[in-house]
Protein backbone atom coordinates (compact mmCIF):
# COMPACT_ATOMS: atom_id res chain seq x y z
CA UNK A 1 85.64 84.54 97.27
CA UNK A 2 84.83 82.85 100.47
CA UNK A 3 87.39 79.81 100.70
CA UNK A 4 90.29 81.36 103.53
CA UNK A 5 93.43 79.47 101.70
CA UNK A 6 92.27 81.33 98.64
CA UNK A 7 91.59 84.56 100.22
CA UNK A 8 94.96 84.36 102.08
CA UNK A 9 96.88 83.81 98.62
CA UNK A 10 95.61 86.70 97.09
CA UNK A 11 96.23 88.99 100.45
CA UNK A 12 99.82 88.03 99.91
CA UNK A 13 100.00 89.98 96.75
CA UNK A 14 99.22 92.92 98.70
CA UNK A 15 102.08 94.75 100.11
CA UNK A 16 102.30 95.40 104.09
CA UNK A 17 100.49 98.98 104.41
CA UNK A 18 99.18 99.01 101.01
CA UNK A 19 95.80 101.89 100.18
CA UNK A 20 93.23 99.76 99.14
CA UNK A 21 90.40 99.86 97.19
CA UNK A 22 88.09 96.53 96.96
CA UNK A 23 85.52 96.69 94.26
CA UNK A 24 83.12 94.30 94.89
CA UNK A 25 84.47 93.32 98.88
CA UNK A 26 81.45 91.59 100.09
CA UNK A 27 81.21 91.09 103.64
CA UNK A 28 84.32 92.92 104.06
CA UNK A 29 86.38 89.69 104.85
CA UNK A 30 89.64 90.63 102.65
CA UNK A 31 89.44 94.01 103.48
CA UNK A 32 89.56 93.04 107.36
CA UNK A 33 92.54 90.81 107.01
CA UNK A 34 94.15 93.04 104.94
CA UNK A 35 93.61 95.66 107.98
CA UNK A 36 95.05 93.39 110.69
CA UNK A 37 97.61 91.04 108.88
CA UNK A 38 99.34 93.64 106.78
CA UNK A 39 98.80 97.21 108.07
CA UNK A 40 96.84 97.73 104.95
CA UNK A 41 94.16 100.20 104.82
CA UNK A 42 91.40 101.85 102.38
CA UNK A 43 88.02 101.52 101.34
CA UNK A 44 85.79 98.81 99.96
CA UNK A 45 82.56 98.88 97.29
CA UNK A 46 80.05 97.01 97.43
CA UNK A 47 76.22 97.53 96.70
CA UNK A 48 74.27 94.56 98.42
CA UNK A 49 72.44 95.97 101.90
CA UNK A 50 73.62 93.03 104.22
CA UNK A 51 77.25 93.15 102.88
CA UNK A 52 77.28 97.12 103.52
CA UNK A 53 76.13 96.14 106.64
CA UNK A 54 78.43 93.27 107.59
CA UNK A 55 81.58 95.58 106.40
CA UNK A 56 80.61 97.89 109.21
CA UNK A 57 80.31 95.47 111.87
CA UNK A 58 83.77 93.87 110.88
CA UNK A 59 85.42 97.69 110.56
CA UNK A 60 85.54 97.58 106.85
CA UNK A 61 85.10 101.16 105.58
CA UNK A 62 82.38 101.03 102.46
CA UNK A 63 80.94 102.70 100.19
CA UNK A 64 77.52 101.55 98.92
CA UNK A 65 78.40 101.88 94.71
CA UNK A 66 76.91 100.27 91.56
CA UNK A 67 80.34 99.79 89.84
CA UNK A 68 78.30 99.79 86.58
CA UNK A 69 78.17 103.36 87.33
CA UNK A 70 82.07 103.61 87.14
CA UNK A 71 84.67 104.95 89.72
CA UNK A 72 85.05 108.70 89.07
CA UNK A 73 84.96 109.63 92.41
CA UNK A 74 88.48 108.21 92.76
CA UNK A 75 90.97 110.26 91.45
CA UNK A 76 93.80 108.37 89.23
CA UNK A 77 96.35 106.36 91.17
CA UNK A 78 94.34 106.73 94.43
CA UNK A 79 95.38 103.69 95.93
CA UNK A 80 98.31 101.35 95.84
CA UNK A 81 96.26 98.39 94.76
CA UNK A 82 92.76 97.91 93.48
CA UNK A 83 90.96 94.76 94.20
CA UNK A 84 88.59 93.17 92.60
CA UNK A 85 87.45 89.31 93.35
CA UNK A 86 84.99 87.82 91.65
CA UNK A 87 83.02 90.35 89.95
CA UNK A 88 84.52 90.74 86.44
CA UNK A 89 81.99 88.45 85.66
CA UNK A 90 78.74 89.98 86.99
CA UNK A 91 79.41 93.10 85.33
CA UNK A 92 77.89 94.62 81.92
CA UNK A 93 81.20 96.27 80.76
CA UNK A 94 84.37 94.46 81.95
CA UNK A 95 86.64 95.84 79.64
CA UNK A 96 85.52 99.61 81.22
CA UNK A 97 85.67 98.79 84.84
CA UNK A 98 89.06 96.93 84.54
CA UNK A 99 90.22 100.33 82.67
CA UNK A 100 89.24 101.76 85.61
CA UNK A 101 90.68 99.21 88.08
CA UNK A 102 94.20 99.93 86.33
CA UNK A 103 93.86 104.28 86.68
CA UNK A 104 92.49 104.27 90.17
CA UNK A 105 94.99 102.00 91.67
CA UNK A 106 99.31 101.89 91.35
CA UNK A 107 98.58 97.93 90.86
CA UNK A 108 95.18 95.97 89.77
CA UNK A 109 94.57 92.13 91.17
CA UNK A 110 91.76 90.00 89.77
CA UNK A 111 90.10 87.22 90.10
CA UNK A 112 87.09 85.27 88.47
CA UNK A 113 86.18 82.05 87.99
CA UNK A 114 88.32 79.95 85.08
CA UNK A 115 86.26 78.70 82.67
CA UNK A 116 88.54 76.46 80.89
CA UNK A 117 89.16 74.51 83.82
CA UNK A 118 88.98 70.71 82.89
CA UNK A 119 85.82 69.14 84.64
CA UNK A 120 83.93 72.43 83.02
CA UNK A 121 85.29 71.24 79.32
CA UNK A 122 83.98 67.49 80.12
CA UNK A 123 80.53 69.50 81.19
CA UNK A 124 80.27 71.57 77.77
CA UNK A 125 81.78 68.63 75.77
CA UNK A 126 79.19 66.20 77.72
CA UNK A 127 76.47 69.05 75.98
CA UNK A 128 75.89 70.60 79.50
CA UNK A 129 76.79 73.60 81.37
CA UNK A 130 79.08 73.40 84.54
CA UNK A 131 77.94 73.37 87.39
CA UNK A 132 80.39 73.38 90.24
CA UNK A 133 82.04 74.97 93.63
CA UNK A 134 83.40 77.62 91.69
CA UNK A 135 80.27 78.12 89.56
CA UNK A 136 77.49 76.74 91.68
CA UNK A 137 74.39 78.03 89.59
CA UNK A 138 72.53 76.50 87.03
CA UNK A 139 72.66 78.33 83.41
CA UNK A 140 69.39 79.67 83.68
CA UNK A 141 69.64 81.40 87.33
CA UNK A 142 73.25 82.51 87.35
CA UNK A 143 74.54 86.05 88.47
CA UNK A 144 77.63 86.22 86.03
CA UNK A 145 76.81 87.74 82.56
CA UNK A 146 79.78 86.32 81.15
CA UNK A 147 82.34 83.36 80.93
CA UNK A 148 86.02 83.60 80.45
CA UNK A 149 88.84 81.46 80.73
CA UNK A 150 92.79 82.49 82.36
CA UNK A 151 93.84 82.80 78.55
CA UNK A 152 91.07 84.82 77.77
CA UNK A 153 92.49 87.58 80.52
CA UNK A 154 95.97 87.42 79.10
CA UNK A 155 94.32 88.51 75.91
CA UNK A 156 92.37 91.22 76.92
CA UNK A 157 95.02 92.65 79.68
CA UNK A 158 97.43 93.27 76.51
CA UNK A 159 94.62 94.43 73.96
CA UNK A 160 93.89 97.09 77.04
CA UNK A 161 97.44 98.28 77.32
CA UNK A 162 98.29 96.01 80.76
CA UNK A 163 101.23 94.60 82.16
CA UNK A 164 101.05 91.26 84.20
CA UNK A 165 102.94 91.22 87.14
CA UNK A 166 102.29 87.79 88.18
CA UNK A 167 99.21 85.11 87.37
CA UNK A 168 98.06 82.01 88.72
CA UNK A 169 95.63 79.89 89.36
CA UNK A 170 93.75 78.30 91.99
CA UNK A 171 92.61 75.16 92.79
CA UNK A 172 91.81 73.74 96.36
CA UNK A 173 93.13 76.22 97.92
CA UNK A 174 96.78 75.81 96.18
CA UNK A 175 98.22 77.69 93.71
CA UNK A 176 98.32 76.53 90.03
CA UNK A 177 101.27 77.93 87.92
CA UNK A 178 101.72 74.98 85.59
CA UNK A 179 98.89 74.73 83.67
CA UNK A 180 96.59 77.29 84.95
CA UNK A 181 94.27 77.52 82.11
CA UNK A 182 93.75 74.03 82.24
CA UNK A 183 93.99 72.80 85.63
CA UNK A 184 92.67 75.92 88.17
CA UNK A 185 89.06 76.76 88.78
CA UNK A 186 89.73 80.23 89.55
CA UNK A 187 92.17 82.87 87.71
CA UNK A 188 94.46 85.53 89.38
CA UNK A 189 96.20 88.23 87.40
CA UNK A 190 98.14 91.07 89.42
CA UNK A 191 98.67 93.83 86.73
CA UNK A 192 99.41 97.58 86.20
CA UNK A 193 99.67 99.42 82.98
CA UNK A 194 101.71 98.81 80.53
């Protein structure tokens, strides 16, 4: 999640001076605007070298975690929200780590790329897989394990006991609430249990 006008909607479903924990954070980039826009503070988790790295020269407290491996370390409701951008679809067990997501954390905000966005239905209906900003890898070289669409999510979230608080997609950097399933590249659900 690189694009600022993205990053910047999600940030404003954090609360000023929220605990934070971002599974997944990357360079650190959210965590550090979270930190100096909104008085929020916490920890991020990430387990790529040069990410670790870059969170400490941006301030970004980490800790170097496979989150394959689960968050027990954290005790339930550690942190007012739990982050976590872009990974659901890297990881082998989604459905455990967003468990997880919802008991570590008051509130839970996601994000992953929407695969029933339209141009990726013309690619599959055209017999091809998409390949686009949002998902920029070829089929055969691609880091996510898994596909799923904004639907999808509202599926799972109440099969796994979750309340939305608010959804919506994003495309270009805007919003998408009319539609989202159809029209945004990328998926946002803020949730907490049910």
């Amino acid at each position: 999640m690189s694009d600022r006008k993205d990053i910047e909607l999600i940030a404003a479903l954090v609360p000023n001076g929220s605990r934070v924990l971002d599974l997944g954070c990357g360079d650190g980039e959210l965590l550090s605007l979270l930190q100096r826009e909104r008085g929020c503070s916490g920890y991020g988790i990430e387990i790529d070298d040069a990410n670790v790295l870059a969170c400490h020269r941006r301030g970004v407290n980490v800790i170097q975690l496979n989150l394959e491996e689960g968050l027990s370390l954290f005790e339930d409701q550690s942190f007012d929200v739990v982050l976590q951008l872009d990974t659901l679809q890297h990881l082998k067990n989604t459905e455990r780590m967003l468990r997880e997501t919802a008991r570590v954390g008051r509130v839970g905000i996601v994000s992953f790329p929407n695969f029933a966005h339209w141009p990726n239905r013309l690619h599959v209906a055209a017999g091809r897989m998409p390949v686009t900003r949002v998902l920029p890898y070829q089929w055969y070289d691609t880091p996510n394990i898994r596909v799923g669409t904004y639907a999808d999510f509202e599926v799972l979230a109440k099969k796994d006991g979750l309340a939305i608080i608010d959804s919506f997609g994003i495309q270009a950097g805007k919003a998408v609430r009319v539609w989202p399933n159809l029209l945004a590249s990328v998926a946002v659900f803020k949730f907490q249990r049910a």
